[in-house]
N, C-alpha and C. Protein backbone atom coordinates (compact mmCIF):
# COMPACT_ATOMS: atom_id res chain seq x y z
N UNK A 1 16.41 -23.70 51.91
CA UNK A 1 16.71 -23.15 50.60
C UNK A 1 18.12 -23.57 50.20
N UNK A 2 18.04 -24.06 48.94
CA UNK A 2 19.17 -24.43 48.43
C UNK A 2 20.37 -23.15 48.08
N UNK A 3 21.94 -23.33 48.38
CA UNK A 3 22.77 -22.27 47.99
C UNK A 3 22.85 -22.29 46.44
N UNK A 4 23.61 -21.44 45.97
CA UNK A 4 24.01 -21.39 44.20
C UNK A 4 25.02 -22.65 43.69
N UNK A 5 25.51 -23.12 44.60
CA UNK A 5 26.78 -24.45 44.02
C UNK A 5 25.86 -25.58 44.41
N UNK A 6 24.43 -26.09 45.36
CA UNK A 6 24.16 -26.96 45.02
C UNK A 6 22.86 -26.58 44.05
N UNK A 7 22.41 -25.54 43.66
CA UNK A 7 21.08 -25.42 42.69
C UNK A 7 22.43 -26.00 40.98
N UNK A 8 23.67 -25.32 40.87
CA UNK A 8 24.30 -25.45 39.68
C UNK A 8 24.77 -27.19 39.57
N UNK A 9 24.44 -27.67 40.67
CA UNK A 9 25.02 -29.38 40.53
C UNK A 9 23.91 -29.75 39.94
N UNK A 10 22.74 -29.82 40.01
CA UNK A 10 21.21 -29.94 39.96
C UNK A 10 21.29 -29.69 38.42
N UNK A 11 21.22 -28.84 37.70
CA UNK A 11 21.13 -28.52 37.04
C UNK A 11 22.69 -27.98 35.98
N UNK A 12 22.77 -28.65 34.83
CA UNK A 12 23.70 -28.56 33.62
C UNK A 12 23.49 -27.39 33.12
N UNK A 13 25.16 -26.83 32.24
CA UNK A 13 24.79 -25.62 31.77
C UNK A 13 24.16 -25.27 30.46
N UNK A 14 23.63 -26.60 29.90
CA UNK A 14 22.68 -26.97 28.89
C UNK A 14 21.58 -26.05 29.70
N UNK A 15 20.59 -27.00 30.47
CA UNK A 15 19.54 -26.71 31.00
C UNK A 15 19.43 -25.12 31.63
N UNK A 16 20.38 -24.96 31.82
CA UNK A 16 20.70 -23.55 32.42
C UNK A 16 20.51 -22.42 31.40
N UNK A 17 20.86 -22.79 30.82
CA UNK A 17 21.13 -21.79 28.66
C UNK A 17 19.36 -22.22 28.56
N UNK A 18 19.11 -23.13 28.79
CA UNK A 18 18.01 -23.49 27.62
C UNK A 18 16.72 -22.40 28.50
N UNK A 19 16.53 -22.54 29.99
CA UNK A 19 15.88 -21.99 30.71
C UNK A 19 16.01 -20.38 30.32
N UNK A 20 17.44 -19.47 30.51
CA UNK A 20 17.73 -18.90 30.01
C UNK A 20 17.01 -18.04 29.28
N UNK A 21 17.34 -18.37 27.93
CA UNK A 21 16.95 -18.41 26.49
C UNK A 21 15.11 -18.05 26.57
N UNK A 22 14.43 -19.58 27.75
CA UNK A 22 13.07 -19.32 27.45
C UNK A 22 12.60 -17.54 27.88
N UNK A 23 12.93 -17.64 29.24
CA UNK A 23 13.25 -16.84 30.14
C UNK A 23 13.30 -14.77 29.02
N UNK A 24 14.07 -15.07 28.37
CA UNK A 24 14.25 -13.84 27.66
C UNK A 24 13.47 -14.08 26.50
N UNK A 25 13.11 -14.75 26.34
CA UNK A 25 11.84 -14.55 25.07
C UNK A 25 10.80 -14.14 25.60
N UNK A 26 10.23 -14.79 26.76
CA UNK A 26 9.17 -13.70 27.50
C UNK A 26 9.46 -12.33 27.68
N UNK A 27 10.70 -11.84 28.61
CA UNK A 27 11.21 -10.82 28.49
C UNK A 27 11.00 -9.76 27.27
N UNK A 28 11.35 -10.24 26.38
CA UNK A 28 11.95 -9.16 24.74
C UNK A 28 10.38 -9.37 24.44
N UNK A 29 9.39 -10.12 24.62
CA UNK A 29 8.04 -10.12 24.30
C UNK A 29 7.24 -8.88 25.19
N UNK A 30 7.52 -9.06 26.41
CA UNK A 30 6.87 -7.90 27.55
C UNK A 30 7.16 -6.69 26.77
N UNK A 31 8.61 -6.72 27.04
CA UNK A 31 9.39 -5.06 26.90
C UNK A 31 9.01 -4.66 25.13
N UNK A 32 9.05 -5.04 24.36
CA UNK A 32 7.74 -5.09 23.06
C UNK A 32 6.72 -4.28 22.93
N UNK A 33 5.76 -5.05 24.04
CA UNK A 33 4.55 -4.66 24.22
C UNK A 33 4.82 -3.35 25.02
N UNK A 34 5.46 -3.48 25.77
CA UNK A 34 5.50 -2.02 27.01
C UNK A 34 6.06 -1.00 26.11
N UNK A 35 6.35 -0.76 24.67
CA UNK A 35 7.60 -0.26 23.98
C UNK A 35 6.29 0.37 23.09
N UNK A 36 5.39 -0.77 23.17
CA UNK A 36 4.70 0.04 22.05
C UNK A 36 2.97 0.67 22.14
N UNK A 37 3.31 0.29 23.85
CA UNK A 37 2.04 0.67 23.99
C UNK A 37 2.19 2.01 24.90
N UNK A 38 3.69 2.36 24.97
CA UNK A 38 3.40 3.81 25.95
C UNK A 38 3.28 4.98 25.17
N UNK A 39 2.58 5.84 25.77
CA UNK A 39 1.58 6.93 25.20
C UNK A 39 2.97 8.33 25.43
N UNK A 40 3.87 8.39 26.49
CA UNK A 40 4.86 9.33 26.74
C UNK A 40 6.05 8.65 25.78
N UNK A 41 6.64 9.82 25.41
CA UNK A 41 8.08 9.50 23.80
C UNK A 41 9.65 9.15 25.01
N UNK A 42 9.44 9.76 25.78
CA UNK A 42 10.93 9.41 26.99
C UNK A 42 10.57 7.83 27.28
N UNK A 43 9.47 7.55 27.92
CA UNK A 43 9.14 6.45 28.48
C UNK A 43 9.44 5.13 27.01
N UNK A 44 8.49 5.11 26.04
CA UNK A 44 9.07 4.72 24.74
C UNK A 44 10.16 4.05 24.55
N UNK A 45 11.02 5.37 24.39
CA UNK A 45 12.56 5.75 24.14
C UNK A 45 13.04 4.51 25.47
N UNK A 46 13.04 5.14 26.53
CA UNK A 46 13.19 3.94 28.00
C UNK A 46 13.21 2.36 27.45
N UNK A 47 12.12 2.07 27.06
CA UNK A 47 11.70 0.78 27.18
C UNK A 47 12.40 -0.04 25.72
N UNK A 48 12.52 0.83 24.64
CA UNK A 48 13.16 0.68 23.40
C UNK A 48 14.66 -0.08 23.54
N UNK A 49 15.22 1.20 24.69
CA UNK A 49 16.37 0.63 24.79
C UNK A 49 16.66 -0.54 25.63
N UNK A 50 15.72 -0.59 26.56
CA UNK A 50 16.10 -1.78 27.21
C UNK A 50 15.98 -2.95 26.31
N UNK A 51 14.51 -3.06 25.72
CA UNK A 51 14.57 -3.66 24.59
C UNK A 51 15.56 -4.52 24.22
N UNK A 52 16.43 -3.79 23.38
CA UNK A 52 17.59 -3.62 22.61
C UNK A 52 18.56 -4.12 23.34
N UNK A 53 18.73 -4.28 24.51
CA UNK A 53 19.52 -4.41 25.49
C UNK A 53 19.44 -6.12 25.30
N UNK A 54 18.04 -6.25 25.96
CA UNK A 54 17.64 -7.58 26.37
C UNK A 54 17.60 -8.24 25.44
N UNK A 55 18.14 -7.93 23.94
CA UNK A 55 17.52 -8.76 22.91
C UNK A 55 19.43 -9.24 22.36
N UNK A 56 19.83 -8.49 22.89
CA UNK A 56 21.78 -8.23 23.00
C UNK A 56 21.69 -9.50 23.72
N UNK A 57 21.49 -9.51 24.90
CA UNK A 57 20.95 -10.85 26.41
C UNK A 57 20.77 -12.35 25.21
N UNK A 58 19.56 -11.97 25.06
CA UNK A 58 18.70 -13.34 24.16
C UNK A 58 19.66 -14.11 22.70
N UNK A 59 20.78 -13.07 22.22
CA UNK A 59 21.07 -13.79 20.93
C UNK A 59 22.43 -13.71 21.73
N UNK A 60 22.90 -13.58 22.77
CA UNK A 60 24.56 -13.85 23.35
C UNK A 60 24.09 -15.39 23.86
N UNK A 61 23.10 -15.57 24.36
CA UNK A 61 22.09 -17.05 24.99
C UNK A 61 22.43 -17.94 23.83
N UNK A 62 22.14 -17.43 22.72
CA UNK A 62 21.53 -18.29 21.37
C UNK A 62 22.83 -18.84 21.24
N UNK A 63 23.74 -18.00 20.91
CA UNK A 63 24.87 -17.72 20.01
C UNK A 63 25.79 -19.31 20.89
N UNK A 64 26.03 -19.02 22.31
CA UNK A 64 26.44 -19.94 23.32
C UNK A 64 25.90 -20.94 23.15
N UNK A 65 24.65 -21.50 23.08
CA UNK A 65 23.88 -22.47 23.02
C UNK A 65 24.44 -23.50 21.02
N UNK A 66 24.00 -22.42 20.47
CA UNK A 66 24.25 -22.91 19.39
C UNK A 66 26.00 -23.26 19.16
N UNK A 67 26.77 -22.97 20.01
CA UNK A 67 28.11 -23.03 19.39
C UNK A 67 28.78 -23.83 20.27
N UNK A 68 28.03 -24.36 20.90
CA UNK A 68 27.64 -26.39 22.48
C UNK A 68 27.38 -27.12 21.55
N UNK A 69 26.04 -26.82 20.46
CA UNK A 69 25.37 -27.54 19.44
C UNK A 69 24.49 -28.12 20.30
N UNK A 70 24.19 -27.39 21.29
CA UNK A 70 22.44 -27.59 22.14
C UNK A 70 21.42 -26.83 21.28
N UNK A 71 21.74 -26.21 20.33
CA UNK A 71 20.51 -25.22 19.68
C UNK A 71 21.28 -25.54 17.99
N UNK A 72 20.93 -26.32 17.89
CA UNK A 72 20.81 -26.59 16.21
C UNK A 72 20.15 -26.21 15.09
N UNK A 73 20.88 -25.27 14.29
CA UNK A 73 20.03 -24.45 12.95
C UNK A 73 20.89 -25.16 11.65
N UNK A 74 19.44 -25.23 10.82
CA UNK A 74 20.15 -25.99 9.38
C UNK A 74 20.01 -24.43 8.56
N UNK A 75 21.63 -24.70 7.66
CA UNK A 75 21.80 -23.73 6.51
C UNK A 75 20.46 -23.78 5.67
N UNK A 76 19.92 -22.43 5.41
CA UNK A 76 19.26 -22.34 4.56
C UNK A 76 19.86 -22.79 2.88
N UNK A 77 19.19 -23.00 2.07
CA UNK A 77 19.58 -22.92 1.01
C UNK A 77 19.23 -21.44 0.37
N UNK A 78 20.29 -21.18 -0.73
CA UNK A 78 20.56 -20.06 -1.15
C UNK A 78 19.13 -19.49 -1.63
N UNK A 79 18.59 -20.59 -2.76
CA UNK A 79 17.54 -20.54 -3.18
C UNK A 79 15.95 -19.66 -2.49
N UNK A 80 16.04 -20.70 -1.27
CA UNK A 80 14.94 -20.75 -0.15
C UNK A 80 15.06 -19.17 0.34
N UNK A 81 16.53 -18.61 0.65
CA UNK A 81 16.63 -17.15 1.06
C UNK A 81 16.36 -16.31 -0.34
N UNK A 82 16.52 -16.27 -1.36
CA UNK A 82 16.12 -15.55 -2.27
C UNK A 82 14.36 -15.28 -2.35
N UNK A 83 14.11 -16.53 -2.50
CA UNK A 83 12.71 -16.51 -2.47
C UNK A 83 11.66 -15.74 -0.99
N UNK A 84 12.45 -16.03 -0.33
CA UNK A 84 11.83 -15.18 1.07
C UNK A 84 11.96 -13.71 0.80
N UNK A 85 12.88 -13.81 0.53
CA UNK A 85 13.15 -12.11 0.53
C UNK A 85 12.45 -11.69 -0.68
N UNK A 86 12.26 -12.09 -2.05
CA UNK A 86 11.14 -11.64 -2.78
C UNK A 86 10.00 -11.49 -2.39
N UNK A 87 9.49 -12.95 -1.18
CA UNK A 87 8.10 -12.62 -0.71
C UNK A 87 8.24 -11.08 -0.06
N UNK A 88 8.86 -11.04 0.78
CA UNK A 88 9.06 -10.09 1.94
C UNK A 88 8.87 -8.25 0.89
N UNK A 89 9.38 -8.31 0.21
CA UNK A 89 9.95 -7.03 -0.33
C UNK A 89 8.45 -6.83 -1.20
N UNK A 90 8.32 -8.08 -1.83
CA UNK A 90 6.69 -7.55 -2.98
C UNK A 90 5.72 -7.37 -1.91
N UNK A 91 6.10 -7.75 -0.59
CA UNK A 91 4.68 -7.55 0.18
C UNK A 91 4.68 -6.00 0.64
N UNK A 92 5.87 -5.26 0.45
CA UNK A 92 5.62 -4.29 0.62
C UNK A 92 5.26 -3.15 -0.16
């Protein structure tokens, strides 16, 4: 079994973020489901916050990634966000 300083030579802290990242999208997907399928309000409450926790985890990932410029997002246009948010709001 490999130690932690030769698994981190192996592997960049690109690849490391990017794994990461996948890694907690499963996560914040489970804890979701476990959030909304328990039948007890403590347990709920439990899983909510971890939730919340792990989703703190997933956009500190993003945020790092994107600010390497390993995770590249194009500006919306102003336009394009207006119009979403009209869809969004008449759908309700």
């Amino acid at each position: 079994m490999k130690d932690l300083n030769q698994a981190s030579s192996i592997y960049n802290d690109k690849q490391i973020l990017q794994d990461s990242l996948m890694s907690q999208k499963h996560i914040t997907d489970a804890y979701n489901t476990y959030a909304g399928e328990c039948a007890n309000p403590q347990l709920r409450s439990a899983m909510l916050t971890i939730l919340n926790e792990e989703h703190g985890i997933q956009a500190d990932i993003f945020s790092s990634m994107q600010s390497n410029g390993w995770y590249p997002t194009e500006q919306a246009e102003q336009q394009k966000i207006q119009q979403t948010k009209q869809k969004v709001t008449s759908a309700v």
